[in-house]
N, C-alpha and C. Protein backbone atom coordinates (compact mmCIF):
# COMPACT_ATOMS: atom_id res chain seq x y z
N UNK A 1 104.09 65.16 98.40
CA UNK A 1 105.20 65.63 97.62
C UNK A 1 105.86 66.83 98.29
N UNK A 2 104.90 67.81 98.87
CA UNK A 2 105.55 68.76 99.68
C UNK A 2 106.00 68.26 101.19
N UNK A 3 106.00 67.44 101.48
CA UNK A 3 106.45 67.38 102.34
C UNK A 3 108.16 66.37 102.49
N UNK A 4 107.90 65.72 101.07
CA UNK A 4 109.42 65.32 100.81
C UNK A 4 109.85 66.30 100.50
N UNK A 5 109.36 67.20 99.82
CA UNK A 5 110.72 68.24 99.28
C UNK A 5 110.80 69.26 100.84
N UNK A 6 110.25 69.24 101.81
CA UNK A 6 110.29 70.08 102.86
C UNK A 6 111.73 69.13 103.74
N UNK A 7 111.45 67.66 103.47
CA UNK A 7 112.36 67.01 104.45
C UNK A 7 113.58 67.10 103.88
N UNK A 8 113.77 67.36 102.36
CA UNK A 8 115.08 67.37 101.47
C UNK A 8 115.77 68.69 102.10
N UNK A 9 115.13 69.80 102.03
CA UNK A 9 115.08 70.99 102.17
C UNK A 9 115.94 70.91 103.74
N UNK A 10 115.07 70.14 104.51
CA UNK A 10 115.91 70.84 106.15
C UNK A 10 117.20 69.38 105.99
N UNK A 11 117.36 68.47 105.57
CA UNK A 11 118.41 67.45 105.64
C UNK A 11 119.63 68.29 104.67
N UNK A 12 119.50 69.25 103.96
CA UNK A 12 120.88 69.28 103.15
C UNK A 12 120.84 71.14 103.92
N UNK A 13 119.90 71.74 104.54
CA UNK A 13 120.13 73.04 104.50
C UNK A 13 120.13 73.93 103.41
N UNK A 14 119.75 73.31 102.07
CA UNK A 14 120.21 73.78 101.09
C UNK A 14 121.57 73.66 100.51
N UNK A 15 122.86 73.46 101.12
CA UNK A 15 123.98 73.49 101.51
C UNK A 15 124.56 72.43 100.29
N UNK A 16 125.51 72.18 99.47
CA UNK A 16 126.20 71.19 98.70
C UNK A 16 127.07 70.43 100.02
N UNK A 17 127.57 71.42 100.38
CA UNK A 17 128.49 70.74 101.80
C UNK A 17 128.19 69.70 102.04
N UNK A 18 126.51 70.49 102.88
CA UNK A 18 125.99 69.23 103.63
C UNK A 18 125.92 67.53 103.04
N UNK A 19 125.15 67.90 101.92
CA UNK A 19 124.50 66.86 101.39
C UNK A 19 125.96 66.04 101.14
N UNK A 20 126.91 66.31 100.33
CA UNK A 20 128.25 66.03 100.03
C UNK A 20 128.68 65.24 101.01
N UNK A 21 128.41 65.83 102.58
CA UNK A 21 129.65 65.09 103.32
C UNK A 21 129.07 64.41 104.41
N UNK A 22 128.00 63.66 103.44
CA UNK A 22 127.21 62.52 104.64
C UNK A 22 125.92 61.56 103.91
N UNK A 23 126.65 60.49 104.18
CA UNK A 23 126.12 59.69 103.07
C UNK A 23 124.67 59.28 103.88
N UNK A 24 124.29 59.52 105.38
CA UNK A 24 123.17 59.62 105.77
C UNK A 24 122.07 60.69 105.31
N UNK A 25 122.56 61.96 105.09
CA UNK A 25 122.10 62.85 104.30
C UNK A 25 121.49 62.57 102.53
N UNK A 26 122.80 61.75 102.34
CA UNK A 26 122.64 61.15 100.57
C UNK A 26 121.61 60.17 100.40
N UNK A 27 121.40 59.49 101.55
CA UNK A 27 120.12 58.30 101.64
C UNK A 27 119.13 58.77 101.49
N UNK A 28 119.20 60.04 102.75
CA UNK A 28 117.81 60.63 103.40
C UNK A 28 116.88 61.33 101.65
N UNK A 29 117.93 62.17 101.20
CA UNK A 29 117.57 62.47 100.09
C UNK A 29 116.64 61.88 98.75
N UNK A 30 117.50 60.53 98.52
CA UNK A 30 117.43 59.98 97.37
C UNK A 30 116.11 59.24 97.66
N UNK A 31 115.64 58.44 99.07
CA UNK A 31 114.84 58.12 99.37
C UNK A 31 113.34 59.11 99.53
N UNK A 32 113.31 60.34 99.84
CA UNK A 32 112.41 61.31 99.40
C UNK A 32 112.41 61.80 98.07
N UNK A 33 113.38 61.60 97.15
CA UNK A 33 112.74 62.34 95.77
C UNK A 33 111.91 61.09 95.36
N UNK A 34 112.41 59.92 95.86
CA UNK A 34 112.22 58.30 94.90
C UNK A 34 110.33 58.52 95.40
N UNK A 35 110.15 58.86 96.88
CA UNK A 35 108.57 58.71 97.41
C UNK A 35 107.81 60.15 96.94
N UNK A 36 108.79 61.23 96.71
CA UNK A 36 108.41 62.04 95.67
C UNK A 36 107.82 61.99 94.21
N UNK A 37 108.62 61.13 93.72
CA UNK A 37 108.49 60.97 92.20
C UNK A 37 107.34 59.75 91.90
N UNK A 38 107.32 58.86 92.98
CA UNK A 38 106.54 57.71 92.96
C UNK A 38 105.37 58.88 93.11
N UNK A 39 105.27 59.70 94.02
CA UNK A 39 103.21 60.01 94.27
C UNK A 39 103.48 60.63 93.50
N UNK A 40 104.11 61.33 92.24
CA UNK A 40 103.72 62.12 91.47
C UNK A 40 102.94 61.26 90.15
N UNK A 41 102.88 60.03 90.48
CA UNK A 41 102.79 58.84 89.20
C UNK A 41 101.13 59.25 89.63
N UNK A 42 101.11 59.20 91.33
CA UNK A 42 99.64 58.36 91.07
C UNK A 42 98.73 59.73 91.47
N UNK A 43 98.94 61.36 90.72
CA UNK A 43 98.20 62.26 90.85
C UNK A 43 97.14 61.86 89.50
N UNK A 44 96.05 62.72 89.52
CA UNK A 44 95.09 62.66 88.53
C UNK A 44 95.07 62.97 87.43
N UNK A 45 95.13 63.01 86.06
CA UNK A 45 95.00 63.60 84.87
C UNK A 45 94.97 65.23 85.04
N UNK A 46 93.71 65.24 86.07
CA UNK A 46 93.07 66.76 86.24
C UNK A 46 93.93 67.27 86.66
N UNK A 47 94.31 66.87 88.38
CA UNK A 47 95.51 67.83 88.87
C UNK A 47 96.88 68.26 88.36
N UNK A 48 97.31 67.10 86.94
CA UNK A 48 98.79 67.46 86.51
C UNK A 48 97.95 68.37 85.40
N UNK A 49 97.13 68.04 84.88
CA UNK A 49 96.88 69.17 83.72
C UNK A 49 97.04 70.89 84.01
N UNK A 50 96.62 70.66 85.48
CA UNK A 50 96.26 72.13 86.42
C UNK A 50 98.18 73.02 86.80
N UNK A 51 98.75 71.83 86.05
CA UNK A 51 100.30 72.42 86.56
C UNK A 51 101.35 71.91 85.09
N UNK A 52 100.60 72.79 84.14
CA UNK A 52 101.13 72.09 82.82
C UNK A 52 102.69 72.56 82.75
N UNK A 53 103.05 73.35 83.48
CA UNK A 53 104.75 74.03 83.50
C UNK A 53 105.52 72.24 84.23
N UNK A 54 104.96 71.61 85.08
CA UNK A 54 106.23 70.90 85.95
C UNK A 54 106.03 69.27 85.09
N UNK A 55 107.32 68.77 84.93
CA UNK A 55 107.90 68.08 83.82
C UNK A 55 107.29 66.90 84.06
N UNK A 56 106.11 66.34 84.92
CA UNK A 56 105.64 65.10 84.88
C UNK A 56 106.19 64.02 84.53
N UNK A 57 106.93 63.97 82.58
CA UNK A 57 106.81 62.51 81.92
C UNK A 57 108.64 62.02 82.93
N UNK A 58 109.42 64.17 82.80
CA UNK A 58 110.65 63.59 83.52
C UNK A 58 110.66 63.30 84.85
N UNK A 59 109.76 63.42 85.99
CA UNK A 59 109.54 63.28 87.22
C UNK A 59 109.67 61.90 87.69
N UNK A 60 108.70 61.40 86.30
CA UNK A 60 108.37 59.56 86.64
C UNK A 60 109.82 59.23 85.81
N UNK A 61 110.52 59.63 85.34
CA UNK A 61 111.79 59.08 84.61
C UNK A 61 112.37 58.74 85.55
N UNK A 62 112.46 60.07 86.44
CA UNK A 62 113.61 60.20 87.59
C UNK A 62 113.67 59.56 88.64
N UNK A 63 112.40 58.77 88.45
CA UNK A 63 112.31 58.17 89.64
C UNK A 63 112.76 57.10 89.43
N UNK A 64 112.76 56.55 88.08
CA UNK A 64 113.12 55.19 87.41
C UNK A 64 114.77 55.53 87.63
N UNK A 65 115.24 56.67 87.40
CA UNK A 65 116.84 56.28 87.55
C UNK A 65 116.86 56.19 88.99
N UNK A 66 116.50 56.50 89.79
CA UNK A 66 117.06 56.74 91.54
C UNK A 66 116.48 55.28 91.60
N UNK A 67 115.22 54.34 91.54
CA UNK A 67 115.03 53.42 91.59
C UNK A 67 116.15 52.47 91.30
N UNK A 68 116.42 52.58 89.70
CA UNK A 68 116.97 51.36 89.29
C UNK A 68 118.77 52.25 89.40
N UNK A 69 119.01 53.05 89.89
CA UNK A 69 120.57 53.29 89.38
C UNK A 69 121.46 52.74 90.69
N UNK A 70 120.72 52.28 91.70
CA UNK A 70 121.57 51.92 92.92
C UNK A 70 122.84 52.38 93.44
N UNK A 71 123.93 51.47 92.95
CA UNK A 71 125.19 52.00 93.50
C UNK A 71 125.39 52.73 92.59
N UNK A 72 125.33 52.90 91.09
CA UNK A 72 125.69 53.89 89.93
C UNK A 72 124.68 55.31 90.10
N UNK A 73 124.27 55.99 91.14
CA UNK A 73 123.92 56.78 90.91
C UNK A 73 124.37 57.99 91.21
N UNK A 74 124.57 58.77 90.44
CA UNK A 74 125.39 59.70 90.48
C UNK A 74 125.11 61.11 91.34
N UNK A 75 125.60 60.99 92.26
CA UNK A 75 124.97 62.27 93.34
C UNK A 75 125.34 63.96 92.75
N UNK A 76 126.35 63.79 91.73
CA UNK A 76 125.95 65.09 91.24
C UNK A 76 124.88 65.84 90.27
N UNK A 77 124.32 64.63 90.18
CA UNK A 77 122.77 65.00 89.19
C UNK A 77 121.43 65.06 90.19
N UNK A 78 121.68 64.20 91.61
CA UNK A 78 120.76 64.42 92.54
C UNK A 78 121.05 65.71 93.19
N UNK A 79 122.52 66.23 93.74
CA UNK A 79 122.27 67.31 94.01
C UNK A 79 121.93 68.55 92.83
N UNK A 80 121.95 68.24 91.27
CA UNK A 80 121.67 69.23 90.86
C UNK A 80 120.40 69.46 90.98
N UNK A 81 119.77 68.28 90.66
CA UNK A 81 117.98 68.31 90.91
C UNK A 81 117.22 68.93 91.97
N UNK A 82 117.94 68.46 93.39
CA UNK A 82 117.58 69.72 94.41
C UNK A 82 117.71 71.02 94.67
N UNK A 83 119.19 70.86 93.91
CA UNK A 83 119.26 72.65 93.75
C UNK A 83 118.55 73.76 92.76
N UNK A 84 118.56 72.78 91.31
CA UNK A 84 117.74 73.59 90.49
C UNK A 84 116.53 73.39 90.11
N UNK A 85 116.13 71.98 90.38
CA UNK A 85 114.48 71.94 89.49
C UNK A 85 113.49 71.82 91.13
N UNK A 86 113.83 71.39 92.36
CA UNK A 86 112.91 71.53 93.51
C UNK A 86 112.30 72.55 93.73
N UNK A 87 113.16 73.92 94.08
CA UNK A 87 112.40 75.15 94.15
C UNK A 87 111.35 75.30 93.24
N UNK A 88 111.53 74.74 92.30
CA UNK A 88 109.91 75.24 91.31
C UNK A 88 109.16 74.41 91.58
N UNK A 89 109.50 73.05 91.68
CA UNK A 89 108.52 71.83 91.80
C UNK A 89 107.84 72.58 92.69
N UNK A 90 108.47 72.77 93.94
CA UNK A 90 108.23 73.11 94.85
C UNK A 90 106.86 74.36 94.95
N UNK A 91 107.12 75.61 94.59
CA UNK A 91 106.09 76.11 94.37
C UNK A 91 104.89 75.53 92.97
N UNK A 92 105.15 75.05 92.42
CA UNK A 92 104.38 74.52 91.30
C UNK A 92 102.82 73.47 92.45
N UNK A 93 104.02 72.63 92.76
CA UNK A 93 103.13 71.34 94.19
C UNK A 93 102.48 72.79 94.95
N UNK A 94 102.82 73.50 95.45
CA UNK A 94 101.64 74.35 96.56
C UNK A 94 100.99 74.67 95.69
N UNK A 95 100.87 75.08 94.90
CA UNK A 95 100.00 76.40 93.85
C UNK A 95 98.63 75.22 93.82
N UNK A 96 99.13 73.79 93.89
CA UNK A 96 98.24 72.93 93.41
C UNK A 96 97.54 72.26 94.55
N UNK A 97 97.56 72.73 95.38
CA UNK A 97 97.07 72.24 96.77
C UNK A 97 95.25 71.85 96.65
N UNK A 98 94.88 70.92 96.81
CA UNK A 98 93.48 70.62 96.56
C UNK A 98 93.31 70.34 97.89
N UNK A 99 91.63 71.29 98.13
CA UNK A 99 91.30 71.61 99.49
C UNK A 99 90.35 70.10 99.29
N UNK A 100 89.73 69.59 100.76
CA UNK A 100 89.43 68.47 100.74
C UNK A 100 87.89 68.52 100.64
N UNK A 101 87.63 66.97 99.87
CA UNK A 101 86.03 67.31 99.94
C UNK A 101 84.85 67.86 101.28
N UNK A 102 83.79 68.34 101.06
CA UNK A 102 83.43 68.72 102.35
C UNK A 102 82.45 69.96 101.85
């Protein structure tokens, strides 16, 4: 998950511009929140319990609209999502980093 939101992160610069004025950019995007939102389905009971602030039931929603919204999907709700709810995801996903067995 961190590492889609790391690839979202360097493909738009942060930038509306960017993302706006390149529909290779708009792919690159929509295709990392979609593999975003998909592994957030298949974390554990335990580990989402451990991050009760980040919106889980809307995560797997969102993935259902970027999935099923195809040509109707509206890139000003994807760029709002990167601009306002990633940064937290974002630290929320590190805070939750599970070191490996061993």
């Amino acid at each position: 998950m961190l590492e889609c939101i790391r690839r979202i992160e360097t493909y738009t610069h942060g930038d509306r511009d960017t993302f706006f004025g390149s529909t290779l950019v708009q792919d690159a995007v929509v295709r990392n929140l979609q593999t975003m939102a998909e592994s957030s389905q298949r974390l554990s009971d335990e580990v989402r319990r451990r991050a009760p602030a980040v919106p889980w039931r809307a995560l797997a929603g969102f993935r259902n609209v970027v999935v099923h919204g195809y040509l109707g999907l509206d890139l000003d709700v994807v760029w709002s999502v990167v601009e306002r709810n990633l940064p937290e995801l974002k630290q929320a996903i590190a805070a939750l980093k599970v070191s490996p067995p061993g």
